[in-house]
PDB file of N, CA and C in Angstrom:
ATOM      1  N   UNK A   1     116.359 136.884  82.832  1.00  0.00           N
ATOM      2  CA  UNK A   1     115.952 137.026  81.469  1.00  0.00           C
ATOM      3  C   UNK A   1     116.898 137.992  80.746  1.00  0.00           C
ATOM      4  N   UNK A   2     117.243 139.117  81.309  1.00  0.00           N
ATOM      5  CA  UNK A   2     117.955 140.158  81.251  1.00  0.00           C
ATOM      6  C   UNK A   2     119.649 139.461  80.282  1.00  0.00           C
ATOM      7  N   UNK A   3     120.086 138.744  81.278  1.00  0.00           N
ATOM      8  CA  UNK A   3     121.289 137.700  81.017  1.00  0.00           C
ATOM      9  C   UNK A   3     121.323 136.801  79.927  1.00  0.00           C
ATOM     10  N   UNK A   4     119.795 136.298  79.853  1.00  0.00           N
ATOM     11  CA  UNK A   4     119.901 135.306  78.655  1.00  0.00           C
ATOM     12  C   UNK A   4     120.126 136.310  77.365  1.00  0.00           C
ATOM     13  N   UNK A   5     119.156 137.311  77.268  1.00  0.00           N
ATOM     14  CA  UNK A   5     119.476 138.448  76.143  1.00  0.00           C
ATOM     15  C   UNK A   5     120.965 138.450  75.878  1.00  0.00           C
ATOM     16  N   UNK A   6     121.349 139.084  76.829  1.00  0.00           N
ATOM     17  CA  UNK A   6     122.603 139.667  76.527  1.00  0.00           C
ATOM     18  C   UNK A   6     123.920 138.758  76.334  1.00  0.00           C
ATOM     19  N   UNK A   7     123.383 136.795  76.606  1.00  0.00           N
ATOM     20  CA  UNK A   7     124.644 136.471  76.197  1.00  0.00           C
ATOM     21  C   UNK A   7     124.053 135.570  74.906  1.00  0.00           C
ATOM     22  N   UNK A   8     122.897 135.713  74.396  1.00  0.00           N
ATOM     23  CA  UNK A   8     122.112 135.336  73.529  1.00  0.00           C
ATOM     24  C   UNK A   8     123.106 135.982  72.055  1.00  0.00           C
ATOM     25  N   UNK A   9     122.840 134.418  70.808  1.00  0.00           N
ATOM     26  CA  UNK A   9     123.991 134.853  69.676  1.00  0.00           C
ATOM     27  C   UNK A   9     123.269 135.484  68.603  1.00  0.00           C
ATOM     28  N   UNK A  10     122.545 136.196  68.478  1.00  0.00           N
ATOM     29  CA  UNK A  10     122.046 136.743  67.299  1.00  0.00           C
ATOM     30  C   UNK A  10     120.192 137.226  67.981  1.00  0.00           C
ATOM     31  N   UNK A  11     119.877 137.120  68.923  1.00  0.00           N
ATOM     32  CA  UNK A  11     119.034 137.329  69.522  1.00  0.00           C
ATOM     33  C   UNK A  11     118.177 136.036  70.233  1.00  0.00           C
ATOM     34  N   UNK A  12     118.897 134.965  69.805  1.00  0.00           N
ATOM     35  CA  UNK A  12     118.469 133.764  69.534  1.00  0.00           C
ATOM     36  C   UNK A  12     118.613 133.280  71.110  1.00  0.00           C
ATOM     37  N   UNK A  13     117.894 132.617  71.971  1.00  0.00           N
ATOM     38  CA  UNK A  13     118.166 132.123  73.481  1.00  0.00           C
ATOM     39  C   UNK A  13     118.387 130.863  73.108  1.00  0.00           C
ATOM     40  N   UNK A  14     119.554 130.618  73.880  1.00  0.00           N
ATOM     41  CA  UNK A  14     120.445 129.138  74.078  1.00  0.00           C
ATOM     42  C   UNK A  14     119.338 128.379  74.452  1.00  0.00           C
ATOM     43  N   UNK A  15     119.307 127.268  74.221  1.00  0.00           N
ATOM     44  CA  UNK A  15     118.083 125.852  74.847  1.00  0.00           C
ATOM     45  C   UNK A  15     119.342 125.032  75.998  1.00  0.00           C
ATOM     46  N   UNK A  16     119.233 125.072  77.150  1.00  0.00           N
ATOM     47  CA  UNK A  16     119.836 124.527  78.051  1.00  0.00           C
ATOM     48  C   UNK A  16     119.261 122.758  78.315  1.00  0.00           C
ATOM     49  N   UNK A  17     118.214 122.840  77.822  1.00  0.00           N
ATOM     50  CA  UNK A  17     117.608 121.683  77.824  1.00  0.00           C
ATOM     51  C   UNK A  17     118.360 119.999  76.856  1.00  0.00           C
ATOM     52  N   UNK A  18     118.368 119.349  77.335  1.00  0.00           N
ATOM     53  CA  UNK A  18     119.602 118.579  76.343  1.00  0.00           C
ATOM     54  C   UNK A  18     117.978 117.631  75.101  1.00  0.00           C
ATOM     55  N   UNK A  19     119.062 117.752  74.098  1.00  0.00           N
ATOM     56  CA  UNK A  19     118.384 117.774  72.886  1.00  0.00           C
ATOM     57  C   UNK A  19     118.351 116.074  72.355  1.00  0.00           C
ATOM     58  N   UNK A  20     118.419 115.330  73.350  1.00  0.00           N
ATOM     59  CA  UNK A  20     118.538 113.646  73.241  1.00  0.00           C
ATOM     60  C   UNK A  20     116.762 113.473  73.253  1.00  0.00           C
ATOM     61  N   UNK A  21     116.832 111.884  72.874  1.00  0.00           N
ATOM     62  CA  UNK A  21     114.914 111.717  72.439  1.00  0.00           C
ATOM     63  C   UNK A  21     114.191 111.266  73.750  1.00  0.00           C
ATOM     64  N   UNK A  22     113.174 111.322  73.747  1.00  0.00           N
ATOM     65  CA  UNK A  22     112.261 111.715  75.071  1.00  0.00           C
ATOM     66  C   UNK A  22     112.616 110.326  76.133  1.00  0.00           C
ATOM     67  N   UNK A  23     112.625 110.679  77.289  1.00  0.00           N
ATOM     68  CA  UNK A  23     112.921 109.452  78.043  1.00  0.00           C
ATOM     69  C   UNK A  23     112.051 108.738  78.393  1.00  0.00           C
ATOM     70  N   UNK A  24     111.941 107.233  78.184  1.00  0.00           N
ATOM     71  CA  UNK A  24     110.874 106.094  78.408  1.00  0.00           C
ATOM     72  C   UNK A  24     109.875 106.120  79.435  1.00  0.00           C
ATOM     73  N   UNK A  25     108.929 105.891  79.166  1.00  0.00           N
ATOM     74  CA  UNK A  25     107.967 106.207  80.784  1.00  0.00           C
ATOM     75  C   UNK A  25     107.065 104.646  80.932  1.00  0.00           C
ATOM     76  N   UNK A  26     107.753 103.992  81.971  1.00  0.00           N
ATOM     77  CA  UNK A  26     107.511 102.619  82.829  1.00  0.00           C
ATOM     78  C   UNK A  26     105.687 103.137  82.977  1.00  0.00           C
ATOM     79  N   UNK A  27     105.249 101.959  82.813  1.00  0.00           N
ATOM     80  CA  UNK A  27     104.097 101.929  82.755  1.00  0.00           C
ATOM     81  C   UNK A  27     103.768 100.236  82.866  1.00  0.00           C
ATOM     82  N   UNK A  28     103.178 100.142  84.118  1.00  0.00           N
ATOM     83  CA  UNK A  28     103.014  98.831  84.796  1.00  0.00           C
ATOM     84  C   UNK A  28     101.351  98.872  84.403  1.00  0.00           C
ATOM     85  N   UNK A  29     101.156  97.425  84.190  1.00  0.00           N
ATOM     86  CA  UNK A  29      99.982  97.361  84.037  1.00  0.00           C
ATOM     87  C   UNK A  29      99.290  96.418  85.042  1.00  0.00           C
ATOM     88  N   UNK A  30     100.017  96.071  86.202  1.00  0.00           N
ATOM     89  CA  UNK A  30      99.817  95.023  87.007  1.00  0.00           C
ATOM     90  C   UNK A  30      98.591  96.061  87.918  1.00  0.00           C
ATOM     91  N   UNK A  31      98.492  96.957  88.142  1.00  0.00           N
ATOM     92  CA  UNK A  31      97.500  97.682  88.982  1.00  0.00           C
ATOM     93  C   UNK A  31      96.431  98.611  87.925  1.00  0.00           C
ATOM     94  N   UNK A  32      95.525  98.527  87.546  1.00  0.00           N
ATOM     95  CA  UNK A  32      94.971  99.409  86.745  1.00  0.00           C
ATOM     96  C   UNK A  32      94.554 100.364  86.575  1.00  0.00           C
ATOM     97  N   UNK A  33      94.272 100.390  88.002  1.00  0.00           N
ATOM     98  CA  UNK A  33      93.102 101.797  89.067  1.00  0.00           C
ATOM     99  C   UNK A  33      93.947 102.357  89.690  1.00  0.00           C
ATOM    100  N   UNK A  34      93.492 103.838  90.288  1.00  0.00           N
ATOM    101  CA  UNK A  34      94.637 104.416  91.158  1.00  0.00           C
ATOM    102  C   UNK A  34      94.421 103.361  92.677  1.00  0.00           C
ATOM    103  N   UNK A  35      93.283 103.087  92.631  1.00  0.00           N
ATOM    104  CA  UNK A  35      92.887 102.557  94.069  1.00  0.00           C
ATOM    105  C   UNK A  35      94.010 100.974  94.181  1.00  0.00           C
ATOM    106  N   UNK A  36      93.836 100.097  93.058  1.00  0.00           N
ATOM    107  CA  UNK A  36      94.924  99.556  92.982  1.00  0.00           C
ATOM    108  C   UNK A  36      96.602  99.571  92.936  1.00  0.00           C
ATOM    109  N   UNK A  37      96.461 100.967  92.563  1.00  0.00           N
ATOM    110  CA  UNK A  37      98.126 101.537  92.655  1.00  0.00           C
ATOM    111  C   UNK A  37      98.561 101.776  93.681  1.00  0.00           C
ATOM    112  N   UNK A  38      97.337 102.360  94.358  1.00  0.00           N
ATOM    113  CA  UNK A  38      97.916 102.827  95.708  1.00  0.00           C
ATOM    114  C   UNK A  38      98.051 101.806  96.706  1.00  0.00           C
ATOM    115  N   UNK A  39      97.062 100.924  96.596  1.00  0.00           N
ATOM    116  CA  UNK A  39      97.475  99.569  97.290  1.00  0.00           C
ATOM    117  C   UNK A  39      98.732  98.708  97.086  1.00  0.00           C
ATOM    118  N   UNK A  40      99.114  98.786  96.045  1.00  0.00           N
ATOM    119  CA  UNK A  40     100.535  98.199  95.503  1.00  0.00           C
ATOM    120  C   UNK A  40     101.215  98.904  96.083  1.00  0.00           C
ATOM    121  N   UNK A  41     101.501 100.109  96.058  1.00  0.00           N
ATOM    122  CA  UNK A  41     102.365 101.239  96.601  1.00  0.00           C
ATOM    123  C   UNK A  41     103.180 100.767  98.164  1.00  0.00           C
ATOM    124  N   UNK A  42     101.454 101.031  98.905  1.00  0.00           N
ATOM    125  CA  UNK A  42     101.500 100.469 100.363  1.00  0.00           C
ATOM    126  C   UNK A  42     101.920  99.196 101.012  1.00  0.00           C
ATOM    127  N   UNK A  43     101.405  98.924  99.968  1.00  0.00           N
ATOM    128  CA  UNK A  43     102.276  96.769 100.271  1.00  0.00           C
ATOM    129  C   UNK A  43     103.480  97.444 100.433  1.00  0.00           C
ATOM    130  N   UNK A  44     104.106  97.446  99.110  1.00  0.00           N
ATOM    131  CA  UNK A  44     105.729  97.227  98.645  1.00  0.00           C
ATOM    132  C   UNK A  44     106.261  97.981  99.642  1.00  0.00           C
ATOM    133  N   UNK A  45     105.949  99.255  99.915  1.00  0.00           N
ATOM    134  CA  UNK A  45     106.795  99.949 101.171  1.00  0.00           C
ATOM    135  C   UNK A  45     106.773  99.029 102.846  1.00  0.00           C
ATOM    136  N   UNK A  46     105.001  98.590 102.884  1.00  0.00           N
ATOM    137  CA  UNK A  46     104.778  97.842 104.411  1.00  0.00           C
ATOM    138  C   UNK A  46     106.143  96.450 104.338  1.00  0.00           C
ATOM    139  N   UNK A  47     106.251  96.047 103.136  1.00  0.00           N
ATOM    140  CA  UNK A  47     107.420  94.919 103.431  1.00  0.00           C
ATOM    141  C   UNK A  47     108.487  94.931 103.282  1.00  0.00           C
ATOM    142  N   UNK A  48     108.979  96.012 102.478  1.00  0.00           N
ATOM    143  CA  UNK A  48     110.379  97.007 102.682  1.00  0.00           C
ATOM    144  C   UNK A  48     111.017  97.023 103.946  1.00  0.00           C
ATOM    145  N   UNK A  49     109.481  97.811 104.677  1.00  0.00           N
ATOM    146  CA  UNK A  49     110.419  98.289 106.096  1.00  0.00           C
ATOM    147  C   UNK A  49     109.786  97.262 107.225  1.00  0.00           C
ATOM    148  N   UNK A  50     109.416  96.029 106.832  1.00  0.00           N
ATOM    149  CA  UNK A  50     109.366  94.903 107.788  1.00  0.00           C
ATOM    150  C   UNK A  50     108.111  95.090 108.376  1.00  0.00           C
ATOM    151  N   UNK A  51     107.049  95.913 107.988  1.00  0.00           N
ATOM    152  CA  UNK A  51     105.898  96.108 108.409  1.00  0.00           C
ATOM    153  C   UNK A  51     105.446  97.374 109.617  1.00  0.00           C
ATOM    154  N   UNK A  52     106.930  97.887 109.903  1.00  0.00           N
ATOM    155  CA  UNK A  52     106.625  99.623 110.753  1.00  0.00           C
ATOM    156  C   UNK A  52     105.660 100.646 110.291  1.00  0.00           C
ATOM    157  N   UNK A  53     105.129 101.155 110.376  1.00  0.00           N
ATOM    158  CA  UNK A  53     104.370 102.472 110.598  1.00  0.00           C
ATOM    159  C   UNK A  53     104.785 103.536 110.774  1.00  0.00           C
ATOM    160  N   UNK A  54     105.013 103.649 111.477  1.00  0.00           N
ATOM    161  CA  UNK A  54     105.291 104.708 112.019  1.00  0.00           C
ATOM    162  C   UNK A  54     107.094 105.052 112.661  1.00  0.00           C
ATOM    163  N   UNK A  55     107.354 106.107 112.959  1.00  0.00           N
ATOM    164  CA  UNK A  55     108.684 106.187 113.317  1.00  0.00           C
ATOM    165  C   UNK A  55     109.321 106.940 112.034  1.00  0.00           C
ATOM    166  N   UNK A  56     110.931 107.215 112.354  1.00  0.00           N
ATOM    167  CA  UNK A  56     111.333 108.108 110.787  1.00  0.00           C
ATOM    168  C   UNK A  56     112.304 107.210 109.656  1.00  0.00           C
ATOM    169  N   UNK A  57     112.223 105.939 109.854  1.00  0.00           N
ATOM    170  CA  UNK A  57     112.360 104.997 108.904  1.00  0.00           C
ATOM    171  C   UNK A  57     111.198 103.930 108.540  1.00  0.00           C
ATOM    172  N   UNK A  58     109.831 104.593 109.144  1.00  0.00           N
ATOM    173  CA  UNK A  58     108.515 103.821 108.908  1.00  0.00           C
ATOM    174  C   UNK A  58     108.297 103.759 107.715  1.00  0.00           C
ATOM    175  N   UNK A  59     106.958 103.187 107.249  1.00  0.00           N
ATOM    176  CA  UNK A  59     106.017 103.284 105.914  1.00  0.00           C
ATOM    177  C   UNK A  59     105.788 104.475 105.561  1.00  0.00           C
ATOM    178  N   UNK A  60     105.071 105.217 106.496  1.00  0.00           N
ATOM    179  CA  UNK A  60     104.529 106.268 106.953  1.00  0.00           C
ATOM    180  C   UNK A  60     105.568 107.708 106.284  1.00  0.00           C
ATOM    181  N   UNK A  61     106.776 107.423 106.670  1.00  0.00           N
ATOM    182  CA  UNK A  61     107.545 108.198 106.162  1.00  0.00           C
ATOM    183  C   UNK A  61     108.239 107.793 105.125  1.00  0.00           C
ATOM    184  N   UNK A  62     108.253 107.101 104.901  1.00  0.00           N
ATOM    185  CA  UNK A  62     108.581 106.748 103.288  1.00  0.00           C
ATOM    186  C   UNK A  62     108.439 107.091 102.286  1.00  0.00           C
ATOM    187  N   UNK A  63     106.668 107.296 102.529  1.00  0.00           N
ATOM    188  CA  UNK A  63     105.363 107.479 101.687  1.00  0.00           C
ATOM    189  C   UNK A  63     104.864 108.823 101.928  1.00  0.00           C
ATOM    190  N   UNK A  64     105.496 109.685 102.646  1.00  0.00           N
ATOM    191  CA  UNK A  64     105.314 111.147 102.472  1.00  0.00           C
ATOM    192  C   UNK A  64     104.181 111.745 103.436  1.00  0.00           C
ATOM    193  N   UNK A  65     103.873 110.348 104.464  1.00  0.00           N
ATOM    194  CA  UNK A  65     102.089 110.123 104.867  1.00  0.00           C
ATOM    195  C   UNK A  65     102.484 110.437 106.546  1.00  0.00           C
ATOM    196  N   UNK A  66     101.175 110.829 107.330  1.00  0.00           N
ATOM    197  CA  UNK A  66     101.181 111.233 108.557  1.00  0.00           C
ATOM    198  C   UNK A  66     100.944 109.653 108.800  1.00  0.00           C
ATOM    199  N   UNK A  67     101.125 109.491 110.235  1.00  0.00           N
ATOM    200  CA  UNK A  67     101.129 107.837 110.290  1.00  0.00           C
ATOM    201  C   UNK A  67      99.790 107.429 110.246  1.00  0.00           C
ATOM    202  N   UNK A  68      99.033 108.247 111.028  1.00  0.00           N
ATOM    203  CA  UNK A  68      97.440 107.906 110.943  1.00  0.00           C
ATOM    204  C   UNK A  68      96.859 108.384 109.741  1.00  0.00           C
ATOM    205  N   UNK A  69      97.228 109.164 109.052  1.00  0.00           N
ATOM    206  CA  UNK A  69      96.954 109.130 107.649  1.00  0.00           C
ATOM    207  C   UNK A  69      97.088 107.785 106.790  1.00  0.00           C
ATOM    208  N   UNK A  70      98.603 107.220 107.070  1.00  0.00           N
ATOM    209  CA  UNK A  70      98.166 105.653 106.414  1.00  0.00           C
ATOM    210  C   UNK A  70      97.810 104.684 106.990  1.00  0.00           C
ATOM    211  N   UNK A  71      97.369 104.915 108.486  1.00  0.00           N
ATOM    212  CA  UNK A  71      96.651 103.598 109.128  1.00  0.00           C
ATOM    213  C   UNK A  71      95.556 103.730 108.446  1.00  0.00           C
ATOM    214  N   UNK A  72      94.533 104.522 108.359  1.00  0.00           N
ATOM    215  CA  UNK A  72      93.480 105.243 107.832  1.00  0.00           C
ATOM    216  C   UNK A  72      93.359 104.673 106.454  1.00  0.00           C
ATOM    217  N   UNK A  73      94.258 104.421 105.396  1.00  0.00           N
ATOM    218  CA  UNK A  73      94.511 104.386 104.146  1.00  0.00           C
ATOM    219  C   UNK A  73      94.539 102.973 104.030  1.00  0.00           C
ATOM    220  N   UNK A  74      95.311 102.027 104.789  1.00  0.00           N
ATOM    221  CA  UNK A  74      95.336 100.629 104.838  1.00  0.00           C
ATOM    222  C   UNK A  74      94.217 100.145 105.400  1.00  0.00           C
ATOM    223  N   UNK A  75      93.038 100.624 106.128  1.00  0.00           N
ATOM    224  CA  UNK A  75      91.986 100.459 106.792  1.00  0.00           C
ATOM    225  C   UNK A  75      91.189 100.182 105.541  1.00  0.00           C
ATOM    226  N   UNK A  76      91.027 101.875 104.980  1.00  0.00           N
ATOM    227  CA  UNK A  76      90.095 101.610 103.539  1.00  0.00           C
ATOM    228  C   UNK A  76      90.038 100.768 102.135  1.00  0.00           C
ATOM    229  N   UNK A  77      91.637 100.564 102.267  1.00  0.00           N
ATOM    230  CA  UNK A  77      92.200  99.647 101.408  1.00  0.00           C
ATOM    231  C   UNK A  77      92.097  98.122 101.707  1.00  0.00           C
ATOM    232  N   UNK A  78      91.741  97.424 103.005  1.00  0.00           N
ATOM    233  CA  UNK A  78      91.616  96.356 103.440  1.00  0.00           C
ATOM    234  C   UNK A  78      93.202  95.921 103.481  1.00  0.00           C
ATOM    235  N   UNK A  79      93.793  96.280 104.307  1.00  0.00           N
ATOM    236  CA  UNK A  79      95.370  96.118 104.212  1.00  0.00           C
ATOM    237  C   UNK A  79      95.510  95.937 105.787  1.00  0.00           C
ATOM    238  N   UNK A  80      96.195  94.456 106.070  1.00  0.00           N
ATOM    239  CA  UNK A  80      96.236  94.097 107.159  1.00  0.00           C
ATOM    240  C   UNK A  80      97.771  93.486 107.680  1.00  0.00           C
ATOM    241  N   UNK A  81      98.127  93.499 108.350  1.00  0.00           N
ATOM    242  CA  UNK A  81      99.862  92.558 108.277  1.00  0.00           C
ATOM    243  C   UNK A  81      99.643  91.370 108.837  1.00  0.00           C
ATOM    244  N   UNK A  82     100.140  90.458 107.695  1.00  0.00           N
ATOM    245  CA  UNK A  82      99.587  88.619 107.723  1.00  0.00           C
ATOM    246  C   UNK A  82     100.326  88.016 108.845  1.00  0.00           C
ATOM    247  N   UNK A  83      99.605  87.247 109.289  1.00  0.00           N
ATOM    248  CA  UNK A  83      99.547  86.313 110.980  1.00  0.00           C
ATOM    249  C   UNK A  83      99.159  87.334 111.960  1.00  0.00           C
ATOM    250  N   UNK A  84      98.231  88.069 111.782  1.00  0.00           N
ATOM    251  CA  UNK A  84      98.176  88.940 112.731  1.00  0.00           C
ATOM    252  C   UNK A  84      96.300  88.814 112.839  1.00  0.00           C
ATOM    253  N   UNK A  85      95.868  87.630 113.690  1.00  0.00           N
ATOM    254  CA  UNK A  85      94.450  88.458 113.892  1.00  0.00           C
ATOM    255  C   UNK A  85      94.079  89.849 113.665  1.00  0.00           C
ATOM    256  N   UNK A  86      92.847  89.938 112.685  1.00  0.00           N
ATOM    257  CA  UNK A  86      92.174  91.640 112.658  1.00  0.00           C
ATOM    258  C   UNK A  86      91.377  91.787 114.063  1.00  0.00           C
ATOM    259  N   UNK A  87      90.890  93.197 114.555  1.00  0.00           N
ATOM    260  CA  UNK A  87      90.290  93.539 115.457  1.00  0.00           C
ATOM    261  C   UNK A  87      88.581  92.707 115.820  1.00  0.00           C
ATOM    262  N   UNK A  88      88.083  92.550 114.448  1.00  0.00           N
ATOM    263  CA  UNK A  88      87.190  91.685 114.264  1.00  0.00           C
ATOM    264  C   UNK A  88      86.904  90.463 114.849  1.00  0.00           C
ATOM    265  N   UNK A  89      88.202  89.431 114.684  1.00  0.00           N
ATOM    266  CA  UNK A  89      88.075  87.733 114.512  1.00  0.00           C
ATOM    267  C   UNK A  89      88.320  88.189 116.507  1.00  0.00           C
ATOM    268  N   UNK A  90      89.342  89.361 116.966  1.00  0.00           N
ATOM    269  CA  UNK A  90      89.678  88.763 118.678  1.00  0.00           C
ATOM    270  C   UNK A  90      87.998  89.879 119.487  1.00  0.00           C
ATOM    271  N   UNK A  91      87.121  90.602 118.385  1.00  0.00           N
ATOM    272  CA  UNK A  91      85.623  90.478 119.344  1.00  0.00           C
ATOM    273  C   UNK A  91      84.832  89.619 118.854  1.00  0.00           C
ATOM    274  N   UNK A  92      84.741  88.832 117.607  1.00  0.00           N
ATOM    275  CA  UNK A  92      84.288  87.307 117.575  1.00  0.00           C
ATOM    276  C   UNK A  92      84.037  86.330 118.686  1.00  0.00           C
ATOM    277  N   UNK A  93      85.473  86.446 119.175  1.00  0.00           N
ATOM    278  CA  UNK A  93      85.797  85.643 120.051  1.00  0.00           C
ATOM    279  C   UNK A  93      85.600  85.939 121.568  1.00  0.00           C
ATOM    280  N   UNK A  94      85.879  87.594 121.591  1.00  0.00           N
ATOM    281  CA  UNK A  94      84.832  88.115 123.235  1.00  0.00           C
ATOM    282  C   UNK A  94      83.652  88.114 123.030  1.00  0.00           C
ATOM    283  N   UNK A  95      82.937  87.912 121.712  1.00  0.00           N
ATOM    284  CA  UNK A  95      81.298  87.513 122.218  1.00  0.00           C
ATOM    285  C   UNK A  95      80.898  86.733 122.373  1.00  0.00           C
ATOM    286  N   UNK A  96      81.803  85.539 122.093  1.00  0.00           N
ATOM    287  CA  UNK A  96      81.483  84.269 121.969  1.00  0.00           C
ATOM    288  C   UNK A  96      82.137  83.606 123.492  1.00  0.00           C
ATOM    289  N   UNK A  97      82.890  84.414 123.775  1.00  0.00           N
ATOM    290  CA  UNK A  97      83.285  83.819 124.590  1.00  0.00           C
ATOM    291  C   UNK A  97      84.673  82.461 124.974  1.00  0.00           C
ATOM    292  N   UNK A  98      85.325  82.315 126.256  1.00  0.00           N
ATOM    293  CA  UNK A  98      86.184  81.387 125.987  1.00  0.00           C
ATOM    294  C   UNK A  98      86.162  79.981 125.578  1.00  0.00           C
ATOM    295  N   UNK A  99      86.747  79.446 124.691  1.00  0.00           N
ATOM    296  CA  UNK A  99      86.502  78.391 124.116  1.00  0.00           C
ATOM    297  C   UNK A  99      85.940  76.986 125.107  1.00  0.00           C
ATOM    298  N   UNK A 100      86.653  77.101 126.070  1.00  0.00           N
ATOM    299  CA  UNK A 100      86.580  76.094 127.453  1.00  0.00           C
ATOM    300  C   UNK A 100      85.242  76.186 127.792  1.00  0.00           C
ATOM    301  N   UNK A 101      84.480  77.179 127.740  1.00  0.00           N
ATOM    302  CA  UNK A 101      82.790  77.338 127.968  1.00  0.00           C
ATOM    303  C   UNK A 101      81.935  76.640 127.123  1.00  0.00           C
ATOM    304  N   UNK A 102      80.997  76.087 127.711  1.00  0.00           N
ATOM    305  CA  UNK A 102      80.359  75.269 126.843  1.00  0.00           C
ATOM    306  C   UNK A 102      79.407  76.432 125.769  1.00  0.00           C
ATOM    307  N   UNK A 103      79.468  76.118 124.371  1.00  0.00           N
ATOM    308  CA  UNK A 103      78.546  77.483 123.160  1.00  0.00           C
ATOM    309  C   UNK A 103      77.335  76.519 123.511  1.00  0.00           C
ATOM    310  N   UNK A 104      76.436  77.594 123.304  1.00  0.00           N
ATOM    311  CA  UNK A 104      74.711  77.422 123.761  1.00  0.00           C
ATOM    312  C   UNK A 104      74.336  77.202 122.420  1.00  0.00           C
TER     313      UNK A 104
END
């Protein structure tokens, strides 16, 4: 502060700040909610990096996120990676049993 005074022209402090008109701010309207943003977010990075998680070119690190922090996050979000049976449809199928068995 001391410095700005003293190289200051009439008492007046220099504006270092550049004096051009305010810069545009992108504003997508394709997600509306944060809950939707953040789901957009998570896609676009999960297919970026080919669908990794984890590791130090993962999603996970991409996104600033502990990895189980965004397994956790894609869980609540209903975010799954496509052709991939969920945990659900393969105990469907252990309660039901193998197909070759006759269903009662």
């Amino acid at each position: 502060m001391e410095r700005a005074v003293i190289l200051s022209e009439n008492g007046v402090l220099p504006n270092p700040l550049p004096t051009t008109g305010v810069q545009p701010t992108i504003v997508s309207t394709a997600a509306t909610t944060l809950r939707e943003s953040e789901r957009s977010l998570i896609l676009r990075t999960l297919e970026e990096v080919r669908w990794v998680i984890g590791g130090p070119k993962g999603a996970a690190t991409k996104l600033g996120l502990k990895r189980t922090t965004l397994i956790h996050k894609m869980q609540k979000l209903g975010i799954y990676r496509p052709g991939i049976p969920s945990r659900r449809d393969g105990m469907d199928r252990a309660v039901q049993g193998p197909s070759w068995l006759p269903q009662s």
